[in-house]
N, C-alpha and C. Protein backbone atom coordinates (compact mmCIF):
# COMPACT_ATOMS: atom_id res chain seq x y z
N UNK A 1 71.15 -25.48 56.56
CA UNK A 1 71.47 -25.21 55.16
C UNK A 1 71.04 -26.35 54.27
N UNK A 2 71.24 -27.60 54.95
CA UNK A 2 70.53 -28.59 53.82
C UNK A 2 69.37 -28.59 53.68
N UNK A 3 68.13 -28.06 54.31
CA UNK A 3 67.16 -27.59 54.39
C UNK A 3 66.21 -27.26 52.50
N UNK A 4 67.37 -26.08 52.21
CA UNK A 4 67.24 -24.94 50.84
C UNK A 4 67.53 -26.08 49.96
N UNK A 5 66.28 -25.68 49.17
CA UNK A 5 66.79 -26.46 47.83
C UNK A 5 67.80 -25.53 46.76
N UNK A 6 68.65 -26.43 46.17
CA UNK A 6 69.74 -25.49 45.18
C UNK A 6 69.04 -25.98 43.59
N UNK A 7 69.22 -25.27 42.46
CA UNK A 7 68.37 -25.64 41.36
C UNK A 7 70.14 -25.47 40.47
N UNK A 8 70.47 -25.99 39.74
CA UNK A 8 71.69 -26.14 38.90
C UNK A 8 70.76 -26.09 37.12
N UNK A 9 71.52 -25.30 36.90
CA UNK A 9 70.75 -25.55 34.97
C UNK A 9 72.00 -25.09 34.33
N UNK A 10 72.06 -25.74 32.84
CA UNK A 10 72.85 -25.36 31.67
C UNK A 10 72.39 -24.24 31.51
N UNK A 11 73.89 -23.83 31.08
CA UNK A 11 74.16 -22.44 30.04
C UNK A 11 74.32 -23.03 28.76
N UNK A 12 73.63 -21.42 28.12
CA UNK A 12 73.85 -22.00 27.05
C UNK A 12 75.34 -21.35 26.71
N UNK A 13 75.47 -21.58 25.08
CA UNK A 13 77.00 -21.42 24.62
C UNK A 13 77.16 -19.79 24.44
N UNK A 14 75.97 -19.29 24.05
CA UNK A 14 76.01 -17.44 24.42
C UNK A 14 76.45 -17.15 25.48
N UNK A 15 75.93 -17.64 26.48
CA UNK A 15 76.11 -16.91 28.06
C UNK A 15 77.52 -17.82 28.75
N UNK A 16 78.15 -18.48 27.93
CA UNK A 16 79.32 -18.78 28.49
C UNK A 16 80.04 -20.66 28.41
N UNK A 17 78.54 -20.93 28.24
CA UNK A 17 78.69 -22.47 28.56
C UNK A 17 78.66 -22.82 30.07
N UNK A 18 78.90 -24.20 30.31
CA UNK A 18 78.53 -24.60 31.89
C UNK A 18 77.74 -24.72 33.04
N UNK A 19 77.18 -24.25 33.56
CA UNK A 19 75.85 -24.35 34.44
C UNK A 19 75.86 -23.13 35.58
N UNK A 20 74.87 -22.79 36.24
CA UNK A 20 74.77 -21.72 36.93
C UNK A 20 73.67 -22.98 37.54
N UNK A 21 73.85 -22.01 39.28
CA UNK A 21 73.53 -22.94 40.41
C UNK A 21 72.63 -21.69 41.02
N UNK A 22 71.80 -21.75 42.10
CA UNK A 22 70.87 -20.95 42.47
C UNK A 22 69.91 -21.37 43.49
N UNK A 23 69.57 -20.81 44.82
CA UNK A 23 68.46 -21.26 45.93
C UNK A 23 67.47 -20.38 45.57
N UNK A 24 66.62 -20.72 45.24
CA UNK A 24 64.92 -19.88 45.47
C UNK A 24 64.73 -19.34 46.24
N UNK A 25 64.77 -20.10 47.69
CA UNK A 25 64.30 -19.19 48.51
C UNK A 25 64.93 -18.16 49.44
N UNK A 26 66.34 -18.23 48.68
CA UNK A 26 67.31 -16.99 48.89
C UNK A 26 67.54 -15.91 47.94
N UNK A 27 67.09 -14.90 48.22
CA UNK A 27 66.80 -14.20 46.56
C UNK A 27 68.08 -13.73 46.68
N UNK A 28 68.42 -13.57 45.42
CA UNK A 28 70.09 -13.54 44.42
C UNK A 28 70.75 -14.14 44.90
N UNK A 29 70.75 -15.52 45.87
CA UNK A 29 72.10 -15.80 45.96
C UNK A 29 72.01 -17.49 44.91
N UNK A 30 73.05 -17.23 44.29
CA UNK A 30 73.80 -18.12 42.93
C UNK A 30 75.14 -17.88 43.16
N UNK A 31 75.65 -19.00 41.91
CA UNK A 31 76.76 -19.25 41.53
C UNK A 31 76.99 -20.39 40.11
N UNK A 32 77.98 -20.64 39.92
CA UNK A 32 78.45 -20.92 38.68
C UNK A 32 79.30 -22.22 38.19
N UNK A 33 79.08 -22.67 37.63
CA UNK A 33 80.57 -23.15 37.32
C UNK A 33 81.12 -23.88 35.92
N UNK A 34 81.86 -24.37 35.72
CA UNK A 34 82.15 -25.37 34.37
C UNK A 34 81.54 -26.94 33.86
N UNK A 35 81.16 -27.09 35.31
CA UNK A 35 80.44 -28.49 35.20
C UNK A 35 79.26 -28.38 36.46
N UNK A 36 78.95 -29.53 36.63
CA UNK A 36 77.05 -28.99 37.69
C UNK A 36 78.08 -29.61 38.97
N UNK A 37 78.65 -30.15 38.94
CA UNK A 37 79.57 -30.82 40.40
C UNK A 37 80.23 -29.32 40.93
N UNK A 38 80.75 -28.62 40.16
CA UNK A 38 81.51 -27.34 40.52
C UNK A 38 80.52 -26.07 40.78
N UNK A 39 79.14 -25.85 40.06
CA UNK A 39 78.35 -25.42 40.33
C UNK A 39 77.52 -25.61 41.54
N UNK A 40 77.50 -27.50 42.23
CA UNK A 40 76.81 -27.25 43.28
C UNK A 40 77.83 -26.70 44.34
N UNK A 41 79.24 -27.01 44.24
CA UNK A 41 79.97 -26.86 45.48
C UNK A 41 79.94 -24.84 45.88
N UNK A 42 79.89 -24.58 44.48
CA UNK A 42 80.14 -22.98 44.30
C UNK A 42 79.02 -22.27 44.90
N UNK A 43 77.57 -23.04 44.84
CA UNK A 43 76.64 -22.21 45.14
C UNK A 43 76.29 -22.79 46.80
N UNK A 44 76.63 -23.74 46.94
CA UNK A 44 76.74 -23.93 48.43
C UNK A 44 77.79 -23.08 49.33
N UNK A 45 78.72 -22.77 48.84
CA UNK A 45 79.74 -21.85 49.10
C UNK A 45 79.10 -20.32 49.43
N UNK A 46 78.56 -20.04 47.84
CA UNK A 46 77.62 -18.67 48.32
C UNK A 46 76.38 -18.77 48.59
N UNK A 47 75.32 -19.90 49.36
CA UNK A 47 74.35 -20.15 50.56
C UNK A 47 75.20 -19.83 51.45
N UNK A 48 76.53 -20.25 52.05
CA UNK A 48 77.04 -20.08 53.44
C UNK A 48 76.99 -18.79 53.62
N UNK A 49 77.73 -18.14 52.38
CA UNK A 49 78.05 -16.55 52.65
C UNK A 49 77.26 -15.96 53.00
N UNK A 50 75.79 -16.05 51.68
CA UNK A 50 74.86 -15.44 52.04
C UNK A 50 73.94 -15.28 53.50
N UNK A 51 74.39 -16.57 53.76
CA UNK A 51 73.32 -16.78 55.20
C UNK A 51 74.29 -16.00 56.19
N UNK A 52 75.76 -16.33 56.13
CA UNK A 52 76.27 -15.42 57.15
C UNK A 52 75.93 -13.74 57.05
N UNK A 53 76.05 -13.86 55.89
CA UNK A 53 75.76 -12.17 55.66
C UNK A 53 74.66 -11.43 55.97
N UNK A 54 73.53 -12.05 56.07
CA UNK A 54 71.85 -11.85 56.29
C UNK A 54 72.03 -11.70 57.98
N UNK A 55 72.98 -12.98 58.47
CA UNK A 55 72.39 -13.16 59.77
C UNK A 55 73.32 -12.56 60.85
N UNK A 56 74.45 -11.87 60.14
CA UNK A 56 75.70 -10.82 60.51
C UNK A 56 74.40 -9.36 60.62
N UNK A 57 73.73 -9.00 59.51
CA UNK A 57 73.31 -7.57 59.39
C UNK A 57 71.73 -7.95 60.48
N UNK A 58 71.43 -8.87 60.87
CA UNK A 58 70.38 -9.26 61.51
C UNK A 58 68.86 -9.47 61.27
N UNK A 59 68.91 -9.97 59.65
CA UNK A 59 67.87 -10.54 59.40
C UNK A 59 67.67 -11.58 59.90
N UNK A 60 66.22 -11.90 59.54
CA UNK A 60 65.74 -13.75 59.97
C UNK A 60 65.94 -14.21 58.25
N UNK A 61 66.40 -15.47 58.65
CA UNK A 61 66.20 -16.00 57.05
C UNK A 61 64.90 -17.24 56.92
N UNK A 62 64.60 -16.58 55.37
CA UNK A 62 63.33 -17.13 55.05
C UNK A 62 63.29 -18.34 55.34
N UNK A 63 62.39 -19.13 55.58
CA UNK A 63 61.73 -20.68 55.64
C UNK A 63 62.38 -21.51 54.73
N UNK A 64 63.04 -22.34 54.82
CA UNK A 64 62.95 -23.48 52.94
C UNK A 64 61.63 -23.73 52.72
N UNK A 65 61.60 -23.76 51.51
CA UNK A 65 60.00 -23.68 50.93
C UNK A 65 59.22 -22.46 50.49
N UNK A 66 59.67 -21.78 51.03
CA UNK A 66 58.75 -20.56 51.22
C UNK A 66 58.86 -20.29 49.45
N UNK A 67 59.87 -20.02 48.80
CA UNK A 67 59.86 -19.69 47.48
C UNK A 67 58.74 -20.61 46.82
N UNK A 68 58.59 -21.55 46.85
CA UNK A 68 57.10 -22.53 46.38
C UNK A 68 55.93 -22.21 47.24
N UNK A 69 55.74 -21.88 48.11
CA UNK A 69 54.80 -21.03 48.92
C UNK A 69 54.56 -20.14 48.06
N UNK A 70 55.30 -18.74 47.85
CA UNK A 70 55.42 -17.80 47.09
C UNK A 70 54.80 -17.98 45.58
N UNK A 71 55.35 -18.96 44.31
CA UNK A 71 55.22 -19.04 43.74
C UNK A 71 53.50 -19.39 43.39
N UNK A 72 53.12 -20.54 44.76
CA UNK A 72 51.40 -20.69 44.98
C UNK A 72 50.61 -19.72 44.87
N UNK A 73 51.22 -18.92 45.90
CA UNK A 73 50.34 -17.68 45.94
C UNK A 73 50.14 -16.86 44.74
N UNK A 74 51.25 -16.69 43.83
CA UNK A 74 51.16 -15.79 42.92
C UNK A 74 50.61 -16.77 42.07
N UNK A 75 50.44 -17.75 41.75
CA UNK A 75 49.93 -18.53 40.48
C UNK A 75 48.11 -18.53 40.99
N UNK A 76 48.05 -18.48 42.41
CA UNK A 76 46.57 -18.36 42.98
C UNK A 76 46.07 -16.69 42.47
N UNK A 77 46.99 -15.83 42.89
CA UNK A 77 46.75 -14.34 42.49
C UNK A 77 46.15 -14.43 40.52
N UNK A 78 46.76 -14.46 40.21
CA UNK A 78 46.70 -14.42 39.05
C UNK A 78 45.52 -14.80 38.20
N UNK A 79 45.22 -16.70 38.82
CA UNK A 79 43.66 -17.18 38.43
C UNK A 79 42.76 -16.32 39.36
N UNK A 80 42.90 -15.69 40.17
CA UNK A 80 41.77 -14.87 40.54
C UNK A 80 41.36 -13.29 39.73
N UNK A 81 42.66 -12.77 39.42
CA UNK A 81 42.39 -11.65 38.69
C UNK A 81 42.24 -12.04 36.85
N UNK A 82 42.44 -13.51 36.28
CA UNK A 82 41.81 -14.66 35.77
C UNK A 82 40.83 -14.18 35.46
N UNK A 83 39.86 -14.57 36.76
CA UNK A 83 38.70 -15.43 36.33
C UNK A 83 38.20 -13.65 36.49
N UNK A 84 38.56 -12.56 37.24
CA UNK A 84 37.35 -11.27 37.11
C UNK A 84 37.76 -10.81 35.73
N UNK A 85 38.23 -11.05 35.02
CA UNK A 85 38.77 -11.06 33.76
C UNK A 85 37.60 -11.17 32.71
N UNK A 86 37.90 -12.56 33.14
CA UNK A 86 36.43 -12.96 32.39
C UNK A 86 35.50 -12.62 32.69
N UNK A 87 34.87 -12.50 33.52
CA UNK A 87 33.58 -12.19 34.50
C UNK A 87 32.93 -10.70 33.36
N UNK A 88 34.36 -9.84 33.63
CA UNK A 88 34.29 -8.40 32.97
C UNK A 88 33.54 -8.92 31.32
N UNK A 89 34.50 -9.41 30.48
CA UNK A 89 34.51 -9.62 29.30
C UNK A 89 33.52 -10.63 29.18
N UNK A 90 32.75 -11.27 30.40
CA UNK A 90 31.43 -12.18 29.42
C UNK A 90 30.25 -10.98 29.70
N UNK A 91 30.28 -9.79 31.24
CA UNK A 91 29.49 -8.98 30.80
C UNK A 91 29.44 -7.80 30.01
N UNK A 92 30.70 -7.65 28.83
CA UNK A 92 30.60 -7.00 28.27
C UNK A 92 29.78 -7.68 26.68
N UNK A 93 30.15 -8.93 26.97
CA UNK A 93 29.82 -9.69 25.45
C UNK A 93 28.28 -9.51 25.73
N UNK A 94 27.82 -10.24 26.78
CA UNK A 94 25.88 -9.85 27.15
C UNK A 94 25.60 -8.47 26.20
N UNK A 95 26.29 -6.92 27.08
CA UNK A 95 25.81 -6.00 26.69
C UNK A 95 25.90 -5.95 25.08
N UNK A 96 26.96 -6.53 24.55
CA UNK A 96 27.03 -6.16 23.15
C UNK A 96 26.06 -6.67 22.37
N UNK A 97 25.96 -8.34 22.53
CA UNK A 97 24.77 -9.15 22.26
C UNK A 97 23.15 -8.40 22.37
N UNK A 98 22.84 -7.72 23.14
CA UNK A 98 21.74 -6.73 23.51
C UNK A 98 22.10 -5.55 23.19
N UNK A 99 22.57 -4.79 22.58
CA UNK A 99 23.02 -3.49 21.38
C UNK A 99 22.82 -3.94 20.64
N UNK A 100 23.09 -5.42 19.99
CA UNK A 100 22.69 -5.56 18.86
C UNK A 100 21.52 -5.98 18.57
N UNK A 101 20.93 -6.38 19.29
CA UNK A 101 19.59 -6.61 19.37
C UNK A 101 18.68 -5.67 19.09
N UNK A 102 18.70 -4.75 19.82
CA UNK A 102 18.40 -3.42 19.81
C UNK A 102 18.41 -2.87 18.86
N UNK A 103 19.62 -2.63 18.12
CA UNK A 103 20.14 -2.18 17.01
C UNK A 103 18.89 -3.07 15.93
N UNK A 104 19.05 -3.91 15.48
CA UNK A 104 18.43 -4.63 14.80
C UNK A 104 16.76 -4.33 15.00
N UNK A 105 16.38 -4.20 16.12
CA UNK A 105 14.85 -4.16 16.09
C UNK A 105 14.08 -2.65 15.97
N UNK A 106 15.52 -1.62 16.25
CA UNK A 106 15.08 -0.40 15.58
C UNK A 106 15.20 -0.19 13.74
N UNK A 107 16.52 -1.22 13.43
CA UNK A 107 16.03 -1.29 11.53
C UNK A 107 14.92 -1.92 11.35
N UNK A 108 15.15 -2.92 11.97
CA UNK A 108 13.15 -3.66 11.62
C UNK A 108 12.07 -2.63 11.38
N UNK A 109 11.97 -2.23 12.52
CA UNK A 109 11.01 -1.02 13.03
C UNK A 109 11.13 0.48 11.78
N UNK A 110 11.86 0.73 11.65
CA UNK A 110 11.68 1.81 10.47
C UNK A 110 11.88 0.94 9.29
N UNK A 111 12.51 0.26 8.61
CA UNK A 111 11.78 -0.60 7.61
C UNK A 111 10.68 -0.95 7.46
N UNK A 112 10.13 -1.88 8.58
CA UNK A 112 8.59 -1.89 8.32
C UNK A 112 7.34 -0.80 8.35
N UNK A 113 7.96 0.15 9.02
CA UNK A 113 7.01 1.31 9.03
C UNK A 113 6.93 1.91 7.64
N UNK A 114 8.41 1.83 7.00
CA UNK A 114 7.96 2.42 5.70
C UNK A 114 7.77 1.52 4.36
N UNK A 115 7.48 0.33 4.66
CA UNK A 115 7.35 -0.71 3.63
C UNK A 115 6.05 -0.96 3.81
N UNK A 116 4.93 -0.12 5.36
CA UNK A 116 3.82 -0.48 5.63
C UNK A 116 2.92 0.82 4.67
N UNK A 117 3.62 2.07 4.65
CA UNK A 117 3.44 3.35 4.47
C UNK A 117 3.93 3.18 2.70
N UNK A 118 4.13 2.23 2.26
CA UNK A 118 4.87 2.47 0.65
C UNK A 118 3.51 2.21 -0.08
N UNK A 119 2.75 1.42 -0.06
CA UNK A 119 1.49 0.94 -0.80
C UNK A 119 0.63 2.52 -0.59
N UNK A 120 0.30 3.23 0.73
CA UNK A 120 -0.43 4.25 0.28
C UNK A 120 0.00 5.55 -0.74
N UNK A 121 1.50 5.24 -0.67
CA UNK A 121 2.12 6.55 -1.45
C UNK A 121 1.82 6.00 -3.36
N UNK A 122 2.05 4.85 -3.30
CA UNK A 122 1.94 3.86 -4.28
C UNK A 122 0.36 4.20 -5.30
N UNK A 123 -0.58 3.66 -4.34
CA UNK A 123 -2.17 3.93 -4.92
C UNK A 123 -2.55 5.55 -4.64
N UNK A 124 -1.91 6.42 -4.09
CA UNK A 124 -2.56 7.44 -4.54
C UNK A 124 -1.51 8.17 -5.80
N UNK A 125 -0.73 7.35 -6.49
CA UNK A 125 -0.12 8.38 -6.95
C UNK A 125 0.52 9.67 -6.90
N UNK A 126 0.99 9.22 -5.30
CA UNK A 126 0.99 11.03 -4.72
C UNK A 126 2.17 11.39 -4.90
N UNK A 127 2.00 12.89 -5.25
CA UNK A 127 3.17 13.88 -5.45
C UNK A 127 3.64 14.23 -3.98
N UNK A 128 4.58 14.45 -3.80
CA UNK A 128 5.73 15.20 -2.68
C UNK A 128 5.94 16.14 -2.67
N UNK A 129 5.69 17.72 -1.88
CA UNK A 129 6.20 18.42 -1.82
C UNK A 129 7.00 18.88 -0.55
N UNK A 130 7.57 19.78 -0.65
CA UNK A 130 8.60 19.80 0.72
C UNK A 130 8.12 21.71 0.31
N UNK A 131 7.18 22.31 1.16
CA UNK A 131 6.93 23.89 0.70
C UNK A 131 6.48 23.85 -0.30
N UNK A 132 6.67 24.80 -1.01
CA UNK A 132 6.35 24.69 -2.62
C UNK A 132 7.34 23.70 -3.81
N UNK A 133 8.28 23.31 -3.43
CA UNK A 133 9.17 22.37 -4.15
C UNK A 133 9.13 20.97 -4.32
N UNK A 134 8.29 20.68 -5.47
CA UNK A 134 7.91 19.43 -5.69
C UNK A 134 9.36 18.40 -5.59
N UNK A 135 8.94 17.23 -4.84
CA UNK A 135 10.33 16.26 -4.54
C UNK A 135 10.45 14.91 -5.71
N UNK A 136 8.95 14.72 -5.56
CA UNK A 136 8.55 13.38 -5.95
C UNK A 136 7.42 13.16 -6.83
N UNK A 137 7.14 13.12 -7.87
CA UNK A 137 5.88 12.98 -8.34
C UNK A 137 6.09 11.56 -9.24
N UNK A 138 4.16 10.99 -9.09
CA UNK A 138 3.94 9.50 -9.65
C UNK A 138 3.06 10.00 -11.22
């Protein structure tokens, strides 16, 4: 049992005042008290229970440590689904960067086609028709 680390923290004045006591790597088992001296004795009290109780119904009980084990792993999990995160979102920024590119060199492209095409409409003075329905005349 001396093994488990116990973690003791203030309450605040909402939740009662005093301190609450707690092992990591025993999940839910805590306790309480008015001061952190009464809190450690209380939550060492319910480590005993708990461990009798686990090892009455015939579990194995976890490792000490293992809750920081645990916590590794998930802080490792996390920068990995992290970093494909990014991975996703820098090849989405590429594709966007190249849409716009794209985008841009098809306005080029019909702008200049018709800023190349404006001088002949220009010197011939030419009228527009669409059928018989004049559109445009110079």
């Amino acid at each position: 049992m001396a093994d488990y680390v116990i973690v003791i923290l203030p309450l605040s004045e909402e939740d009662g005042g005093g301190f609450v006591g707690f092992v990591p790597d025993l999940q839910g088992c805590m306790s309480d008290g008015d001061t952190r001296e009464e809190a450690l004795e209380n939550t060492q009290q319910a480590m005993a229970e708990w461990i009798d109780m686990k090892t009455s119904q015939g579990f194995d009980l976890p490792r000490p440590g293992v809750s920081v084990e645990r916590a590794a792993q998930e802080r490792k999990s996390m920068m990995a689904a992290l970093k494909a995160m990014m991975a996703v979102l820098d090849k989405a920024d590429t594709r966007i960067i190249e849409l716009e590119r794209a985008l841009e060199e098809a306005v080029d492209g019909v702008s200049s086609s018709w800023e190349r095409n404006l001088p002949l409409f220009e010197a011939a003075s030419a009228t527009v028709f669409r059928g018989s329905k004049k559109l445009l005349a110079n």
